[in-house]
Every structure is written in structure tokens, then in C-alpha cells.
C-alpha atoms as a PDB file:
ATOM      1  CA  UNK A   1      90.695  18.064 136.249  1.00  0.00           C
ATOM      2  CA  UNK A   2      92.943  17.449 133.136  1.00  0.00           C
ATOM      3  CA  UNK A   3      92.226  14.308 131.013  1.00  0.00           C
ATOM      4  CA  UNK A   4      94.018  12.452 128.493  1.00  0.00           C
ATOM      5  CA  UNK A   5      91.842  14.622 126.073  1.00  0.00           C
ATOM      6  CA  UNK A   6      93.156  17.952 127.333  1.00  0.00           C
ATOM      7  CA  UNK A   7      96.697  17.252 127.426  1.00  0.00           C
ATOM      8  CA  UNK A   8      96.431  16.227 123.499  1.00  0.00           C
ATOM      9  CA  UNK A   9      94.158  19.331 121.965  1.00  0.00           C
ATOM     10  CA  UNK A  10      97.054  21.773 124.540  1.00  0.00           C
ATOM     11  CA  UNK A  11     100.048  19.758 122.628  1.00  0.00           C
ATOM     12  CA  UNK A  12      98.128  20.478 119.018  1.00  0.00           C
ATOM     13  CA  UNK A  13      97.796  24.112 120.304  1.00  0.00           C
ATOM     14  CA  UNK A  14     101.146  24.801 122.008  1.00  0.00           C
ATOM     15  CA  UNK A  15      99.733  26.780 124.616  1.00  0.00           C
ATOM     16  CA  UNK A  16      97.507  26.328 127.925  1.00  0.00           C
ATOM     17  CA  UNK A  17      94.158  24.979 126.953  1.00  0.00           C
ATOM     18  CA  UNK A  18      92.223  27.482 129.782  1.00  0.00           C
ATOM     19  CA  UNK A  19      93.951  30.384 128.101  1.00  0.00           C
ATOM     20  CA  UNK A  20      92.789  29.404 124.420  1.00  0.00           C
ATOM     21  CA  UNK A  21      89.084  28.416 125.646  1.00  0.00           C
ATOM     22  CA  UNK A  22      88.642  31.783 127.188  1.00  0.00           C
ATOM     23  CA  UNK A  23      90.951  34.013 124.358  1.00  0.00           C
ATOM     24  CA  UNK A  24      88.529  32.174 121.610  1.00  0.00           C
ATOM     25  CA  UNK A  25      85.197  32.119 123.641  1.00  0.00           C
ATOM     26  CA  UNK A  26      85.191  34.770 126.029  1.00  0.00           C
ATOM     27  CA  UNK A  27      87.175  37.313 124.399  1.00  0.00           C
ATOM     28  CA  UNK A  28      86.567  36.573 120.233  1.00  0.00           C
ATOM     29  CA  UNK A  29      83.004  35.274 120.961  1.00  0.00           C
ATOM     30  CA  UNK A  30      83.077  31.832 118.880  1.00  0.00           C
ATOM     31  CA  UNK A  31      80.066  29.476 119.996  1.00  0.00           C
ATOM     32  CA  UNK A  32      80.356  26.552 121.408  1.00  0.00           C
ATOM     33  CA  UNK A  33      79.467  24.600 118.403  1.00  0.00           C
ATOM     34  CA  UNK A  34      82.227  26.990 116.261  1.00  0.00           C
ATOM     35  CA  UNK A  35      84.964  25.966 118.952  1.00  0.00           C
ATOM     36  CA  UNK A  36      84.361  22.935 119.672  1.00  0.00           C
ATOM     37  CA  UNK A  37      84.292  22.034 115.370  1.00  0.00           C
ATOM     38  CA  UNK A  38      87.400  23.913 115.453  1.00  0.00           C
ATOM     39  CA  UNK A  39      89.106  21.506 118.293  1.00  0.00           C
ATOM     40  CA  UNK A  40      87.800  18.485 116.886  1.00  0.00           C
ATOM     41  CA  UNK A  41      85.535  17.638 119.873  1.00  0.00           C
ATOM     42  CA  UNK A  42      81.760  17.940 120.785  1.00  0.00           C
ATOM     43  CA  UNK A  43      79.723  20.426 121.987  1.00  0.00           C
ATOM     44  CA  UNK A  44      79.073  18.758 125.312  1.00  0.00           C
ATOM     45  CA  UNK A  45      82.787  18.173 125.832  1.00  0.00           C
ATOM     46  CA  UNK A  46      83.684  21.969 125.568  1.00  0.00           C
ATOM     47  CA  UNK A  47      80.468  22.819 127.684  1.00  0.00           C
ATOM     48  CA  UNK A  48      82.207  20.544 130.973  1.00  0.00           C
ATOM     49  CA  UNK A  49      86.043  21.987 129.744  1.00  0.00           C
ATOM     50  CA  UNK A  50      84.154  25.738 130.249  1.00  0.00           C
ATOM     51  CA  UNK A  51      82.588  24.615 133.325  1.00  0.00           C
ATOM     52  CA  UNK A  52      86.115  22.917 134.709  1.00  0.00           C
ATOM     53  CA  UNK A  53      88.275  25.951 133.819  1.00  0.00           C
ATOM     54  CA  UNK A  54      85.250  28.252 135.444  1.00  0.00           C
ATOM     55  CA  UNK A  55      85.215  30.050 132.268  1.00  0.00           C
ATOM     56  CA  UNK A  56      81.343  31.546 132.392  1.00  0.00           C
ATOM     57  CA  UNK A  57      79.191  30.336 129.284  1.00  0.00           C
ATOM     58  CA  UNK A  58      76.647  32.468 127.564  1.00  0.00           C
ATOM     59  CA  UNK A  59      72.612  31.983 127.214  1.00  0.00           C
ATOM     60  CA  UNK A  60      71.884  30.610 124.194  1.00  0.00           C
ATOM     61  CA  UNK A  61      68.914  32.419 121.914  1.00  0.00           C
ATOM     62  CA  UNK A  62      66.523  30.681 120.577  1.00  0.00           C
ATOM     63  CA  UNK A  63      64.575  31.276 117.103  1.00  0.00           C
ATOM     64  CA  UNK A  64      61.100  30.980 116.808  1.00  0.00           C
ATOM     65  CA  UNK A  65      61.476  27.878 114.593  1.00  0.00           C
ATOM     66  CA  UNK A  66      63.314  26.300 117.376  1.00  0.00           C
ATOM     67  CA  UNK A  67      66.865  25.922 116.723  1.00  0.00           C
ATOM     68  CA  UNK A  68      69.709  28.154 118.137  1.00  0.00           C
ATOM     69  CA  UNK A  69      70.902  31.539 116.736  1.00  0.00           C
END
């Protein structure tokens, strides 16, 4: 379901938000933390916008020290 914060990052973009999330993540394979700095939102907001458009999200790897790859 669209919110007030989808209809403003699709006007900065000029194009269908769905169709940039999956261009940049699925397709370019940006993380979530490298799109979601490059929309100006957080990293939970872009994990429920992948989950709302159905776009399918990767595993994250984990180092040893504990942090993501």
C-alpha cells in the first residue's frame, strides 16, 4: 500500500518506485543499507517497501566478527 513516503521518493525519482527498487536491488545488486542511504530512508523502511512490492530480498552473510558482509 502506497504512503505519503512513497509518493515523495517516486516524485524525486520520476519513475515508479517498484520499478527502481527492483532495477537497483534485484537487477544491480545494491544492499539494502546502499539503497536505502541512497533514498534517504532506513534500512527497515526499504525491507517492508521490498516486502510490499513482493520484490524477493536476499540472505544476508554474516562475518565471523559479527557484522554483515
Amino acid at each position: 500500500m502506497p504512503t505519503t513516503k512513497h509518493a515523495e521518493v517516486e516524485s524525486r525519482l520520476g519513475r515508479p518506485l517498484e520499478f527502481y527498487l527492483w532495477q537497483r536491488y534485484v537487477r544491480d545488486g545494491l544492499t539494502i543499507s546502499a539503497l536505502a542511504d541512497e533514498l534517504g530512508i532506513g534500512a527497515g523502511t526499504l525491507w517492508r517497501w521490498l516486502r510490499d512490492f513482493n520484490i524477493p530480498t536476499r540472505q544476508q552473510t554474516w562475518t565471523l566478527g559479527g557484522r554483515p558482509k
